[in-house]
Protein backbone atom coordinates (compact mmCIF):
# COMPACT_ATOMS: atom_id res chain seq x y z
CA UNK A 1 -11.07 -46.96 70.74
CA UNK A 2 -10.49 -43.55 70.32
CA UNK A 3 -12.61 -43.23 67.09
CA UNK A 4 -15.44 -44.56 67.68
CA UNK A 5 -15.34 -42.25 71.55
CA UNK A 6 -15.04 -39.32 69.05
CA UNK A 7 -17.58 -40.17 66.81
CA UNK A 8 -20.73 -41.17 69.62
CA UNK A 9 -19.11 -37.98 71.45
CA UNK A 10 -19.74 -36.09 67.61
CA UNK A 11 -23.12 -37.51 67.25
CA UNK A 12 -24.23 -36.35 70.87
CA UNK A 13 -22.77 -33.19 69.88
CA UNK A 14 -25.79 -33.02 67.11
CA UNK A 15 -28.47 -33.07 69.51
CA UNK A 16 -29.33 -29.64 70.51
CA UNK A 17 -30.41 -31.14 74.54
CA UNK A 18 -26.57 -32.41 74.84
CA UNK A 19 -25.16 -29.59 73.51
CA UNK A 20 -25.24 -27.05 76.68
CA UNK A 21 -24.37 -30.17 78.70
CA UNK A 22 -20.98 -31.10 76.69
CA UNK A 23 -19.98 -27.08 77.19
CA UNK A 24 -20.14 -27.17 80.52
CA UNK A 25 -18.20 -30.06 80.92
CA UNK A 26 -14.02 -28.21 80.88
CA UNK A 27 -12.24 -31.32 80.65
CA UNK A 28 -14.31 -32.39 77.58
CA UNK A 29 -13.68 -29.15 75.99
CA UNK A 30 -9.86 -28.90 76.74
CA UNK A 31 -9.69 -32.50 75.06
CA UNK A 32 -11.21 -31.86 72.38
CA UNK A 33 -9.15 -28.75 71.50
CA UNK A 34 -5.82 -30.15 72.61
CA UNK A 35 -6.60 -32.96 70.13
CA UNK A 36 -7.99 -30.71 67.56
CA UNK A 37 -4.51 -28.98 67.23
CA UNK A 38 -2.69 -32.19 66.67
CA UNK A 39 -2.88 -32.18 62.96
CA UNK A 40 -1.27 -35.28 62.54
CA UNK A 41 -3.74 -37.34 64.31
CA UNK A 42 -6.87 -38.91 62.74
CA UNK A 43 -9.27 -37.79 64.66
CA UNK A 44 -8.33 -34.14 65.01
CA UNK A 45 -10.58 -32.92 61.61
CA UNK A 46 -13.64 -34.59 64.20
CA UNK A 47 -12.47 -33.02 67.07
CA UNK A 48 -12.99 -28.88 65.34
CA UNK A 49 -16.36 -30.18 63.87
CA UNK A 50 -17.07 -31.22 67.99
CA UNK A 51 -16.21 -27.21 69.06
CA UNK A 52 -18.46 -26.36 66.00
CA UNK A 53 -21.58 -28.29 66.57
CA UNK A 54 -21.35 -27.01 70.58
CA UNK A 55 -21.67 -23.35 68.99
CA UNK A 56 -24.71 -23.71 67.66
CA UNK A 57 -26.49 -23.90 70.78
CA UNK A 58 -26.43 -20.14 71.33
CA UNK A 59 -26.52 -20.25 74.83
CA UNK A 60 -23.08 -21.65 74.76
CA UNK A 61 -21.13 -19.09 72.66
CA UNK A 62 -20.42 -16.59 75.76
CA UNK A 63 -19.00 -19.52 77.66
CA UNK A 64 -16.68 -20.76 75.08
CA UNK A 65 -15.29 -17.18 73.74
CA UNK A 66 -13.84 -16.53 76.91
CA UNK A 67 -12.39 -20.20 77.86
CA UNK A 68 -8.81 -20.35 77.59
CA UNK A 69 -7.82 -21.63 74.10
CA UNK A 70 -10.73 -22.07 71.96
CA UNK A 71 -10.36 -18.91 69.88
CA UNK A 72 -6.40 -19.26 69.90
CA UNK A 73 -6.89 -22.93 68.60
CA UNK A 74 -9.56 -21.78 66.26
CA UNK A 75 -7.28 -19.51 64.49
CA UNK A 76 -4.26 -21.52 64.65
CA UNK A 77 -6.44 -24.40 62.66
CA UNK A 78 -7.64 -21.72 60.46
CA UNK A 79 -4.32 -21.62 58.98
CA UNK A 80 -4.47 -25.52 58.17
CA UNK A 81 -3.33 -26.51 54.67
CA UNK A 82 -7.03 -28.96 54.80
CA UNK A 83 -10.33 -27.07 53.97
CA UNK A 84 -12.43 -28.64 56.54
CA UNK A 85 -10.32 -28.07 59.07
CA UNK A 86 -10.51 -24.16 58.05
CA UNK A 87 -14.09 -24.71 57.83
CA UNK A 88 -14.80 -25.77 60.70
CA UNK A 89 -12.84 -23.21 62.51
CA UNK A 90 -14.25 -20.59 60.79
CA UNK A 91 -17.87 -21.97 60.66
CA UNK A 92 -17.74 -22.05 65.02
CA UNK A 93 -16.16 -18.53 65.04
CA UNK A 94 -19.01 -17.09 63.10
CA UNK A 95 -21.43 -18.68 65.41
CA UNK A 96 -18.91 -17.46 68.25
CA UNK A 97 -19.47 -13.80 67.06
CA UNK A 98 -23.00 -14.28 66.95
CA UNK A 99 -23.03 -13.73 70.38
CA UNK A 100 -23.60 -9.98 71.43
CA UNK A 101 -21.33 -10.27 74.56
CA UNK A 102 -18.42 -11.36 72.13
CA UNK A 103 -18.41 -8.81 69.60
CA UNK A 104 -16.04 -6.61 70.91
CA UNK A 105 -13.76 -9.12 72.60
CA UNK A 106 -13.23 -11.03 69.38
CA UNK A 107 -13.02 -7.54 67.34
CA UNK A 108 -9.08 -7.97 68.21
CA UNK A 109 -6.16 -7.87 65.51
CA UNK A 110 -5.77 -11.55 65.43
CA UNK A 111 -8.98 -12.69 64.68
CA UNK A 112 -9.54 -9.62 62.20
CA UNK A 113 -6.40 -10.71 60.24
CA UNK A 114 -7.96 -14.26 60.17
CA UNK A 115 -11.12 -13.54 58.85
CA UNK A 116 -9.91 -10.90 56.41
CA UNK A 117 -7.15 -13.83 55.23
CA UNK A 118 -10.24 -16.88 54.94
CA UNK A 119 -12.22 -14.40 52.97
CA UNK A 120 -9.99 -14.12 50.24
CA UNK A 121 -10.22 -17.63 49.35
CA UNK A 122 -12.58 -17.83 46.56
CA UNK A 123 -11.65 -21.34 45.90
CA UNK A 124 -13.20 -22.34 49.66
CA UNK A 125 -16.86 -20.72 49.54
CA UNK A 126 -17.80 -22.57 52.76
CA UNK A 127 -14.84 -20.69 54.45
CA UNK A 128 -15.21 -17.71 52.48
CA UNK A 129 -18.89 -17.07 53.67
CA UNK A 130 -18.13 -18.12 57.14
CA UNK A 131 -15.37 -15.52 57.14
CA UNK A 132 -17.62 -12.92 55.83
CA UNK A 133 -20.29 -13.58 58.01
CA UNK A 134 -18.11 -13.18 61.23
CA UNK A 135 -16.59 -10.15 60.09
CA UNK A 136 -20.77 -8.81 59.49
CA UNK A 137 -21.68 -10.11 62.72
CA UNK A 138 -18.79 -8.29 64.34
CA UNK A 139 -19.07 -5.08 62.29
CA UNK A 140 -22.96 -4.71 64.08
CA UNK A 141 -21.48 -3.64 66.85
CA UNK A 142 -20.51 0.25 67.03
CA UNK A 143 -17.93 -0.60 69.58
CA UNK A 144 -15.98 -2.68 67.08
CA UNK A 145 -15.61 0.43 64.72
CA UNK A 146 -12.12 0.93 65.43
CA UNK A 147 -10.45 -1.84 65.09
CA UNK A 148 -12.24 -3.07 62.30
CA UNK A 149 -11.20 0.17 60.21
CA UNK A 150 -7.39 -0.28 61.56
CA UNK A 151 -7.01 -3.78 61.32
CA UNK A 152 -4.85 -3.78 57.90
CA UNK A 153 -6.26 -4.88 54.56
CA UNK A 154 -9.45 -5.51 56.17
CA UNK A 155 -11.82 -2.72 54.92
CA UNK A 156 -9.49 -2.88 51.19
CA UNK A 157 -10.32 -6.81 51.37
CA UNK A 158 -13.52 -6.04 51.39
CA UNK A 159 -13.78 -3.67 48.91
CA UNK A 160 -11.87 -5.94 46.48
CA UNK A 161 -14.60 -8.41 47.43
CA UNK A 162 -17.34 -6.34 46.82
CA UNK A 163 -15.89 -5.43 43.09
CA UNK A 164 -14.48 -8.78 41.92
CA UNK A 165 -16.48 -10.59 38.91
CA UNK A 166 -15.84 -13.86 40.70
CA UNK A 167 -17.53 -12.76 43.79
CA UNK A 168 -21.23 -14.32 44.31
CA UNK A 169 -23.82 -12.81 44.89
CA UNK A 170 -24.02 -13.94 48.79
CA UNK A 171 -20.26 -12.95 48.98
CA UNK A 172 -20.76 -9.74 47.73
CA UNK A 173 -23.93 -8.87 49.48
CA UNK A 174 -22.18 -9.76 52.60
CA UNK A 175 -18.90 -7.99 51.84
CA UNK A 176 -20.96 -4.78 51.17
CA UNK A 177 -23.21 -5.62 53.99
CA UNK A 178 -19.63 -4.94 56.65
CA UNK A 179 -18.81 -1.79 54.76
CA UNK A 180 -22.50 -0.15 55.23
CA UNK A 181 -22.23 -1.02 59.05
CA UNK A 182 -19.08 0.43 59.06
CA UNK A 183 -19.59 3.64 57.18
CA UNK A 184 -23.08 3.85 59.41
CA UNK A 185 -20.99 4.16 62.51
CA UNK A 186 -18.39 6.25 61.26
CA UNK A 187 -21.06 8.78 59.77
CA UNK A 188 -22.41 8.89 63.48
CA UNK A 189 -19.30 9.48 65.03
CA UNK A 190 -19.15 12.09 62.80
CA UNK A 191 -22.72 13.26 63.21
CA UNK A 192 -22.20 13.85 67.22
CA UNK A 193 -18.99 15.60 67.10
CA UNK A 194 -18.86 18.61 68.78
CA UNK A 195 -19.19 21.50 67.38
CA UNK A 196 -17.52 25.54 69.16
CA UNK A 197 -19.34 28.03 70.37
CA UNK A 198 -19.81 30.56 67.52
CA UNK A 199 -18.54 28.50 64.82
CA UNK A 200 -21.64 27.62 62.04
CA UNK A 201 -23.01 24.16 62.33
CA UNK A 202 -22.73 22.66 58.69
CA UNK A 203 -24.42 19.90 57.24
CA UNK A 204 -21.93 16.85 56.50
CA UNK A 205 -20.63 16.03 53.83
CA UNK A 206 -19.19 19.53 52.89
CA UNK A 207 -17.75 18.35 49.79
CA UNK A 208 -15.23 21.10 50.28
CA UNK A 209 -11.79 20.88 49.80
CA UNK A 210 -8.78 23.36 51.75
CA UNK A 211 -5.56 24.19 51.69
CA UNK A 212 -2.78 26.22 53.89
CA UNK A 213 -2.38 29.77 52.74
CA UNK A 214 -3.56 29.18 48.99
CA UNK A 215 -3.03 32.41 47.06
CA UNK A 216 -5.91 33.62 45.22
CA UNK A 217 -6.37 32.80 41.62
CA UNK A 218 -6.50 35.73 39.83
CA UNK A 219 -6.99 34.28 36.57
């Protein structure tokens, strides 16, 4: 019946020749995440690992960002009480923002809130990493400076990350690896700024600190 459809359809889905062929094919995908979303049925854990083992064939990741529902179902399943379900959800949206072309798309406040949420969970290093990873993949992009550093809690989460004595190495080399991309962008933002005619050209950082009609300290 329908679990042993899902699990030849899941061990196709292994084989990288099928892979590009199984994207293509919209009714297969819609299936698979209309089912995916239906926590209640047994087959629905199976169905997220399907959308997962599809975005490892890079070639497909363009494709799939930008068909109606995948990243809304990814997220909603994100927020499952099960940790494979949350794996596998965030495990095919770090392959997702492998993708160049999806960077800045996915850099939106829904996703960021995601990932910043799944890599909290220390308990869930699977999910942790894979949360990390997509928030690093999408921080490569200059583009995604923005939002990233607006997003709430996100660059804090990461900081906390970075600092915490129960962080691993990976997790923290990752976590630190997001806020160098980030500070690299903002420090050329701020490099190329432009600067009046007539007014001196310093070097950044100034280091100096100003204030509105100080008076002069005497002392």
């Amino acid at each position: 019946g329908l679990v042993s459809a899902c699990a030849a359809l899941l061990h196709l889905s292994k084989h990288c020749p099928v892979s590009p062929i199984l994207c293509e094919h919209g009714i297969f995908v819609e299936n698979t995440l209309v089912v995916g979303e239906k926590f209640n049925d047994p087959i629905h854990t199976r169905c997220l690992e399907l959308i997962c083992m599809i975005t490892r064939f890079p070639g497909n990741n363009a494709t799939l960002a930008r068909r109606d529902g995948v990243i809304e179902t990814l997220l909603r399943c994100a927020k499952s009480k099960s940790d494979e379900d949350r794996n596998w959800s965030m495990l095919s949206l770090q392959n997702l923002t492998s993708e160049a072309s999806n960077k800045i798309p996915m850099a939106e406040t829904s996703v960021l809130k995601q990932l910043r949420i799944s890599a909290l969970r220390c308990d869930n290093t699977s999910e942790q990493i894979a949360a990390l990873s997509a928030l690093v993949n999408i921080s490569t992009e200059p583009g995604t400076i923005v939002p990233l550093s607006s997003t709430p809690n996100v660059v804090a989460t990461l900081i906390t990350i970075a600092h915490s004595s129960e962080s691993s190495k990976e997790v923290c080399d990752l976590a630190c690896g997001c806020l160098t991309n980030m500070g690299l962008w903002i420090q050329n933002l701020a490099s190329t700024g432009t600067v009046p005619d007539g007014m001196p050209n310093v070097p950044l950082p100034t280091h100096t600190s100003s204030g509105w009609r100080r008076w002069e300290n005497t002392e």
